[in-house]
Protein backbone atom coordinates (compact mmCIF):
# COMPACT_ATOMS: atom_id res chain seq x y z
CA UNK A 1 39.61 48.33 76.73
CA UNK A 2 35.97 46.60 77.31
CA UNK A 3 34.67 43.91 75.55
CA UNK A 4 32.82 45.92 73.21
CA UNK A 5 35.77 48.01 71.92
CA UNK A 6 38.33 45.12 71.61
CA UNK A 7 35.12 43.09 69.16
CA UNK A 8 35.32 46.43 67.29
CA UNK A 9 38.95 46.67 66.56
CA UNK A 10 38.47 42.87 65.53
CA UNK A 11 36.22 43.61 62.89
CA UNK A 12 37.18 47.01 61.72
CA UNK A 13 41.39 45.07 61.56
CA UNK A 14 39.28 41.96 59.16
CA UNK A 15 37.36 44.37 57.52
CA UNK A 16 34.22 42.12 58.79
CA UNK A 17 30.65 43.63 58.48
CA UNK A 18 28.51 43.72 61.57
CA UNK A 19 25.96 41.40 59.50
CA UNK A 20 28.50 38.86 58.87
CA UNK A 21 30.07 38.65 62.20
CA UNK A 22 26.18 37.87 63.53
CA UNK A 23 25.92 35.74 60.87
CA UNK A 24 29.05 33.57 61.54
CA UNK A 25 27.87 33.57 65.32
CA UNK A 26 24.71 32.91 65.03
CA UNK A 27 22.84 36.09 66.81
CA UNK A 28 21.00 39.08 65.40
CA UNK A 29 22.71 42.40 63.81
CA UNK A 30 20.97 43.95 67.04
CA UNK A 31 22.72 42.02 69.41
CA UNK A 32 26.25 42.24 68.11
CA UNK A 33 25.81 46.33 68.08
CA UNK A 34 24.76 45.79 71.94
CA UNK A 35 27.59 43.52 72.45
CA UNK A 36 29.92 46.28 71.00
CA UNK A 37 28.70 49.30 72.62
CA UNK A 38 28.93 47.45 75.85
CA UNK A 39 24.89 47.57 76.93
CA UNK A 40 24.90 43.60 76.85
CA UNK A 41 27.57 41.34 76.91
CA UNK A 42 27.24 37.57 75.38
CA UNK A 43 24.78 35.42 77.72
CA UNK A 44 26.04 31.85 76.32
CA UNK A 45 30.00 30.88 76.64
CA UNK A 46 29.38 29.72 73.21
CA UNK A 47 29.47 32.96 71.74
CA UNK A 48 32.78 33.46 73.12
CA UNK A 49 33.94 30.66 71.61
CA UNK A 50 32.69 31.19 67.87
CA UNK A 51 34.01 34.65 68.38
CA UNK A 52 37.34 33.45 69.47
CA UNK A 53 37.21 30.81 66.78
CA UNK A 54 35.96 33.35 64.16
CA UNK A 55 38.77 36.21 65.26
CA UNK A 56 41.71 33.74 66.12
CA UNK A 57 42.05 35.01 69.49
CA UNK A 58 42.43 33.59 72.90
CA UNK A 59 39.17 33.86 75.29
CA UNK A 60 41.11 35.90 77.48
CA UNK A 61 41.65 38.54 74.54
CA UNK A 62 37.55 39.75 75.54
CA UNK A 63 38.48 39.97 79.50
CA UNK A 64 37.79 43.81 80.07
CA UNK A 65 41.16 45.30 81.24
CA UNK A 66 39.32 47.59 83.62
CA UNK A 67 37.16 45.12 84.64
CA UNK A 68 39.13 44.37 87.89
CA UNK A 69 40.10 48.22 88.04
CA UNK A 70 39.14 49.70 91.83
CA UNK A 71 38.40 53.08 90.20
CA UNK A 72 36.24 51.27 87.20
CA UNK A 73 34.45 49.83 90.25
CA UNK A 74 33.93 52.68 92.70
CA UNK A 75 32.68 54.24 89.17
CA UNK A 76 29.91 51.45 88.35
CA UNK A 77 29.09 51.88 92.25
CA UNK A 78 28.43 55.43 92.23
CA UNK A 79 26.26 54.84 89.11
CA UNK A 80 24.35 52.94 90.62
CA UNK A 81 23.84 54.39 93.53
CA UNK A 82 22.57 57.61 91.43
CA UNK A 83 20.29 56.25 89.66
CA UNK A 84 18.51 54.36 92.53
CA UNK A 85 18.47 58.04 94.12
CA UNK A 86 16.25 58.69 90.90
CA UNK A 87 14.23 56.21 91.51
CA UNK A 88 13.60 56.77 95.25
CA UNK A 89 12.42 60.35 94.23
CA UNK A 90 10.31 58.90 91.76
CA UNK A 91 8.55 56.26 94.15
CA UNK A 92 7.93 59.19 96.96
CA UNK A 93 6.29 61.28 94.25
């Protein structure tokens, strides 16, 4: 599970709103939704903390499990690598 989908099933098992999980962390509605559909991930180790604090978990409870996967990896390689093919074609245009 990624970090994103374990801070959902926190708040949908509390019943927490989006709002008040930002709220009790300090950081915008915006953010949290970015946080949980994994396109950022919290920038200050402080964040982790207040969430761990606010969801009585471990830190280690937000360590992606396929984060260390080889196929996860070889998968956010290959990503990559297509999209800077995209942008090699669009610099030679």
């Amino acid at each position: 599970m990624t970090f994103g989908e374990k801070l959902q099933k926190l708040i949908d098992a509390r019943g927490y709103t989006i709002t008040y999980v930002a709220d009790c962390i300090g950081i915008s509605d915006r953010s949290l939704r970015n946080w949980i559909h994994s396109k950022m991930r919290p920038q200050k180790p402080e964040y982790i903390g207040k969430l761990c604090e606010l969801f009585r978990v471990s830190e280690n409870y937000f360590i992606d499990d396929d984060e260390f996967d080889p196929v996860h990896i070889l998968n956010k390689v290959k990503n990559i690598e297509n999209r800077l093919s995209v942008l090699e074609k669009k610099i030679k245009k």
